[in-house]
Protein backbone atom coordinates (compact mmCIF):
# COMPACT_ATOMS: atom_id res chain seq x y z
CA UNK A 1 -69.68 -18.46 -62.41
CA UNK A 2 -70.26 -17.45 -65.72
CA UNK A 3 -69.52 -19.68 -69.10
CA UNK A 4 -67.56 -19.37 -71.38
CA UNK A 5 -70.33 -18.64 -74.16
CA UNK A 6 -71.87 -16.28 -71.67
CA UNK A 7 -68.26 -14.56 -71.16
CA UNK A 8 -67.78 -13.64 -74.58
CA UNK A 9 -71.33 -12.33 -75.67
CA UNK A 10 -71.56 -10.54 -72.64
CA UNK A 11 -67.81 -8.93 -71.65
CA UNK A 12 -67.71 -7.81 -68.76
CA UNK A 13 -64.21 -7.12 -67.82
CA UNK A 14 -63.44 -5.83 -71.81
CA UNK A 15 -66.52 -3.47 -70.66
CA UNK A 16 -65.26 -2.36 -67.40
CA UNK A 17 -62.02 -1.41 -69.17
CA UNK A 18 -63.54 0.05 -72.64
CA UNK A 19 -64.96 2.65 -69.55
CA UNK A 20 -61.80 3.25 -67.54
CA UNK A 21 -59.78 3.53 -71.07
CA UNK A 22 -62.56 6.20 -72.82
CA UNK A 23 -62.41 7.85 -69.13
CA UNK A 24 -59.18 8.42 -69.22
CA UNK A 25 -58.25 9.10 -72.91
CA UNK A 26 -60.78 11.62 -72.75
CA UNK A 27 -59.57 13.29 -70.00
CA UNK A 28 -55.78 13.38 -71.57
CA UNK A 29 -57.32 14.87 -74.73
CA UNK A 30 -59.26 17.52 -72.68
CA UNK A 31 -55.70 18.27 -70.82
CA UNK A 32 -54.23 18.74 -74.11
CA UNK A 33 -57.20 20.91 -75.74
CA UNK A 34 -57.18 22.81 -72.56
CA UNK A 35 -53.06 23.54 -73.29
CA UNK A 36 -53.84 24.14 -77.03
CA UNK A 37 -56.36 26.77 -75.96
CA UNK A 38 -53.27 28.48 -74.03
CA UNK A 39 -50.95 28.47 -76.78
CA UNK A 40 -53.55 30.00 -78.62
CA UNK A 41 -54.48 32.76 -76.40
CA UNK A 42 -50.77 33.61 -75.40
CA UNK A 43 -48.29 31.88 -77.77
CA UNK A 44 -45.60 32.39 -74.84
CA UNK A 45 -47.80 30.39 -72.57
CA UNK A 46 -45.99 28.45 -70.02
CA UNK A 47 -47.97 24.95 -70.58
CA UNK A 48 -48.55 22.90 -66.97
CA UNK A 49 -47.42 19.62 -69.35
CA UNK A 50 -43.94 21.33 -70.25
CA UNK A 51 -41.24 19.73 -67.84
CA UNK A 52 -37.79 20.07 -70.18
CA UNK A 53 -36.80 19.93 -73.57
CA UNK A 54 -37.54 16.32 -74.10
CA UNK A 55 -40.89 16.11 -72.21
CA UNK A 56 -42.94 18.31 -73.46
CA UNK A 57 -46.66 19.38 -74.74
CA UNK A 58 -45.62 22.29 -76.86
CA UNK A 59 -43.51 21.07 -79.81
CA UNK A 60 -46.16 18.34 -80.33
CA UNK A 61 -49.18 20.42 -80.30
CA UNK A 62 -47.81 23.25 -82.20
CA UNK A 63 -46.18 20.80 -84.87
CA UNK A 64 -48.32 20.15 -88.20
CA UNK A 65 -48.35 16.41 -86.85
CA UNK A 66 -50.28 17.78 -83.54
CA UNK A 67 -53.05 19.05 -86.58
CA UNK A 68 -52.61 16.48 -89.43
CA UNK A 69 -55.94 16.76 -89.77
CA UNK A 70 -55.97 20.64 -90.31
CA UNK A 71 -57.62 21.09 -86.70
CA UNK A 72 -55.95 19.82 -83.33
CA UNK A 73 -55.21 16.18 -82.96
CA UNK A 74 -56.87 16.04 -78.80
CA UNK A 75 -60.36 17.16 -80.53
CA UNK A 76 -60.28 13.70 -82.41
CA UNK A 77 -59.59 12.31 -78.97
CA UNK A 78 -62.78 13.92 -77.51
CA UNK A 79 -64.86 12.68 -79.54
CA UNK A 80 -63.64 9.37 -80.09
CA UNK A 81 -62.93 8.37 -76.67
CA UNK A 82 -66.63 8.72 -76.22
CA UNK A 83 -67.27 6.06 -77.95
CA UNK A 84 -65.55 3.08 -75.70
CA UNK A 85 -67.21 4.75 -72.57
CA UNK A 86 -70.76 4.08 -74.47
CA UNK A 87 -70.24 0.30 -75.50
CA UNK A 88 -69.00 -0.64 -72.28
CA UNK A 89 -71.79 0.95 -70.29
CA UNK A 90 -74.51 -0.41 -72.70
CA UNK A 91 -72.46 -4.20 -72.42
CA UNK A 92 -72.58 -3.47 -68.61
CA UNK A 93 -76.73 -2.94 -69.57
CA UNK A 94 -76.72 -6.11 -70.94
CA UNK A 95 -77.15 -4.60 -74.62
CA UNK A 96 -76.32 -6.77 -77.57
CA UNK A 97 -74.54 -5.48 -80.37
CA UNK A 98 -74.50 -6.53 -83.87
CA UNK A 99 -71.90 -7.94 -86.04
CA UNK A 100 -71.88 -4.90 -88.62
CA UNK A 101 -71.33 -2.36 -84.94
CA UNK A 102 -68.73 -4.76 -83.42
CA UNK A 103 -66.80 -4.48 -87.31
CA UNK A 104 -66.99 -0.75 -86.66
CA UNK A 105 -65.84 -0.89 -83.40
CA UNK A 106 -62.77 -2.52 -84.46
CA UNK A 107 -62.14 -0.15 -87.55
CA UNK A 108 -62.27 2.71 -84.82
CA UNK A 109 -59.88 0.77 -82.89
CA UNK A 110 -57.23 -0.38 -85.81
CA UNK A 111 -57.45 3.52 -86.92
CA UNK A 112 -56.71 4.70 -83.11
CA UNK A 113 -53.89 1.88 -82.91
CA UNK A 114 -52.46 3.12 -86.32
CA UNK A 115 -52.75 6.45 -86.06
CA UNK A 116 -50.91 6.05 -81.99
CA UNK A 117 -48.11 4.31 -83.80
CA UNK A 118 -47.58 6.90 -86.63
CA UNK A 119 -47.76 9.70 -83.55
CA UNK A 120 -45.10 7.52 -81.80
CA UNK A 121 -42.59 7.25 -84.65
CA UNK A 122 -43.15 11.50 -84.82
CA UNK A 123 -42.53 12.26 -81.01
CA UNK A 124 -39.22 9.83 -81.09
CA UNK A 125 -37.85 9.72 -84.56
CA UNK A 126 -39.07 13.37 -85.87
CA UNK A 127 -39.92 16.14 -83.25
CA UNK A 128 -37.50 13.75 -80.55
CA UNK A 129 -40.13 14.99 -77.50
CA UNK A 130 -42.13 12.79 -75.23
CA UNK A 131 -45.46 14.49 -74.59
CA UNK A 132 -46.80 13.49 -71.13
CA UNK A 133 -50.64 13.74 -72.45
CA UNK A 134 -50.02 11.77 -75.47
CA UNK A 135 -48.37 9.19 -73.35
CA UNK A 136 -51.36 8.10 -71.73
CA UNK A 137 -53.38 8.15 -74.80
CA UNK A 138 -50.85 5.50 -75.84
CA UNK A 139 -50.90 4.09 -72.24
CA UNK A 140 -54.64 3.08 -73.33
CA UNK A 141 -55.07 2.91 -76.57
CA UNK A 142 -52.53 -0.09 -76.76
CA UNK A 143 -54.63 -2.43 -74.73
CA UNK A 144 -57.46 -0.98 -75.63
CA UNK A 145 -56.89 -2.21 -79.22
CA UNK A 146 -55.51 -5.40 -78.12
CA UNK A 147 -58.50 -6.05 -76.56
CA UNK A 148 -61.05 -5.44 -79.21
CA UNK A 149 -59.53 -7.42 -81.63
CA UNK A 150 -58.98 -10.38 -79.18
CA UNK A 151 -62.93 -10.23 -78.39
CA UNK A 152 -63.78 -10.30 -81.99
CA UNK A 153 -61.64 -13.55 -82.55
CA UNK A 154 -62.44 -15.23 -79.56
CA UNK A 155 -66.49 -14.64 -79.90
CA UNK A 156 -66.43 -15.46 -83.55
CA UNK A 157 -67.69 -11.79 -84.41
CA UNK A 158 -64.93 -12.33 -87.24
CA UNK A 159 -65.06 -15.56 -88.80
CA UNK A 160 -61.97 -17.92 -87.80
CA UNK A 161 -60.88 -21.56 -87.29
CA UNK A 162 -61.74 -22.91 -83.95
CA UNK A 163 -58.12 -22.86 -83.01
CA UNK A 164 -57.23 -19.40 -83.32
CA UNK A 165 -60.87 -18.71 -81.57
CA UNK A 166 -59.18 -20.82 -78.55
CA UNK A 167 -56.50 -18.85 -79.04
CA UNK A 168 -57.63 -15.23 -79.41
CA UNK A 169 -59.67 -16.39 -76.11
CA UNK A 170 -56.22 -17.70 -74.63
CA UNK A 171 -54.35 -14.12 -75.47
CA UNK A 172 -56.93 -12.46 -73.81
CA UNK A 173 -55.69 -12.92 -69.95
CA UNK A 174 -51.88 -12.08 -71.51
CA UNK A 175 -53.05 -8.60 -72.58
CA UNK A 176 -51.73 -6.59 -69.55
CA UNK A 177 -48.43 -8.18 -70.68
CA UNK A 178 -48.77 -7.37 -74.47
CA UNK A 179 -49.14 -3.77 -73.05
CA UNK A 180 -46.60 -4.36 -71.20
CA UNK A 181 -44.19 -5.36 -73.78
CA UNK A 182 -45.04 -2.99 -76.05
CA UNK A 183 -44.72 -0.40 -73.50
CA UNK A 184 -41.02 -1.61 -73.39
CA UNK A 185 -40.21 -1.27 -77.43
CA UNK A 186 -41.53 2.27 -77.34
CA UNK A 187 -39.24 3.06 -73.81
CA UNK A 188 -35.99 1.17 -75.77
CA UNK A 189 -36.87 3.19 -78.84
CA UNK A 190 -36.88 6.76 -76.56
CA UNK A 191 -33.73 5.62 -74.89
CA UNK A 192 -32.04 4.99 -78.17
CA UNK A 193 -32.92 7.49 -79.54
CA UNK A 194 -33.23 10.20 -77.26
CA UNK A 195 -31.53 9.22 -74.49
CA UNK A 196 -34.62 9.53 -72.33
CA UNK A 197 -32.89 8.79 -68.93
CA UNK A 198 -30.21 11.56 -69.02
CA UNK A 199 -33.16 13.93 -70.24
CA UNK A 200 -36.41 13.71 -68.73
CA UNK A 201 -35.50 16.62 -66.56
C-alpha cells in the first residue's frame, strides 16, 4: 500500500484522471471543430449537436464568444487538452516533474477554469443556449481544476502551512462531490434562468 509521501509525488489516481479528462475534452473539442467545419462549408448546415432552441451548438459557435480569440474557441481545446493526457501518462512512467512545470500546470488549469466560467455565464446569462459539447468540457474541466490545485497544496508544490497541506490532502477524496455541487449551481442557474426543464426539447 502506498504512503502517503509516495501518494503525492507520484499521483496516480490525479494521473489516471488528467488522461480520461484530456481524452475526453479533446474529443468534445474535435466534435465541435468538426460542427464548425459544417457551418463553414454550408452555413444552413443542420449540426448533429442541435436538439432545440435551448440546446444547441450553433448560436455558441457562431457567436463572437465561440471565437473570442479571433479563431474558434474548440481549437484552444485541441491543443490544450493535450496537455493533461501527457502529464498523466509520463506520472503513470514514473516521471518527476519540477516545481516551475507543476506552477505551469496550474496556470493552464486556473486559465481553463476561468475561461469555463466566463463561457458559462455567456451560454446562460447572454446567448441563453446550453451547448451539449461545451457541457462536457465543463463536465471535466471542473474537477479537473479542482484537482490540480488540491495536488499542489497537499504535496507542498506551493508553499503552505501544514494544516491546509492536511487539508488540501483531506479535500482531495471530496472532489467528485465539489463537481458535483458545482454541477448543481450551474443546473439552478439554467433553470432560473432559462427554464431548462420545460425546454430541453
Amino acid at each position: 500500500m502506498p504512503t502517503p509521501s509516495q501518494t503525492h509525488t507520484r499521483p496516480v489516481a490525479l494521473a489516471v484522471w488528467l488522461i480520461i479528462a484530456g481524452v475526453i475534452g479533446w474529443w468534445a473539442a474535435f466534435q465541435l471543430t468538426l460542427e464548425r467545419i459544417h457551418l463553414l462549408a454550408d452555413p444552413n448546415a443542420s449540426l448533429s449537436c442541435d436538439f432545440s432552441i435551448l440546446v444547441q451548438c450553433r448560436a455558441n459557435l457562431e457567436s463572437w464568444q465561440g471565437m473570442v480569440f479571433g479563431f474558434p474557441n474548440p481549437l484552444i481545446g485541441l491543443g490544450a487538452w493535450v496537455a493533461p493526457i501527457v502529464v498523466g501518462v509520463a506520472i503513470l512512467a514514473r516521471a518527476r516533474f519540477a516545481r516551475w512545470f507543476w506552477w505551469l500546470f496550474e496556470a493552464g488549469m486556473i486559465f481553463a477554469i476561468a475561461f469555463v466560467i466566463w463561457l458559462i455565464s455567456q451560454s446562460i446569462f447572454v446567448l441563453g443556449t446550453l451547448c451539449p459539447w461545451c457541457m462536457v468540457t465543463w463536465l471535466v474541466t471542473i474537477p479537473t481544476f479542482y484537482a490540480v490545485t488540491l495536488h499542489l497544496f497537499r504535496s507542498g508544490l506551493v508553499p503552505a502551512p501544514s494544516g491546509v497541506r492536511r487539508v488540501a490532502d483531506t479535500l482531495m477524496g471530496w472532489v467528485p462531490v465539489m463537481a458535483v455541487v458545482s454541477y448543481a449551481i450551474i443546473a439552478v442557474l439554467a433553470q432560473v434562468r432559462l427554464d431548462a426543464l420545460n425546454n430541453l426539447f
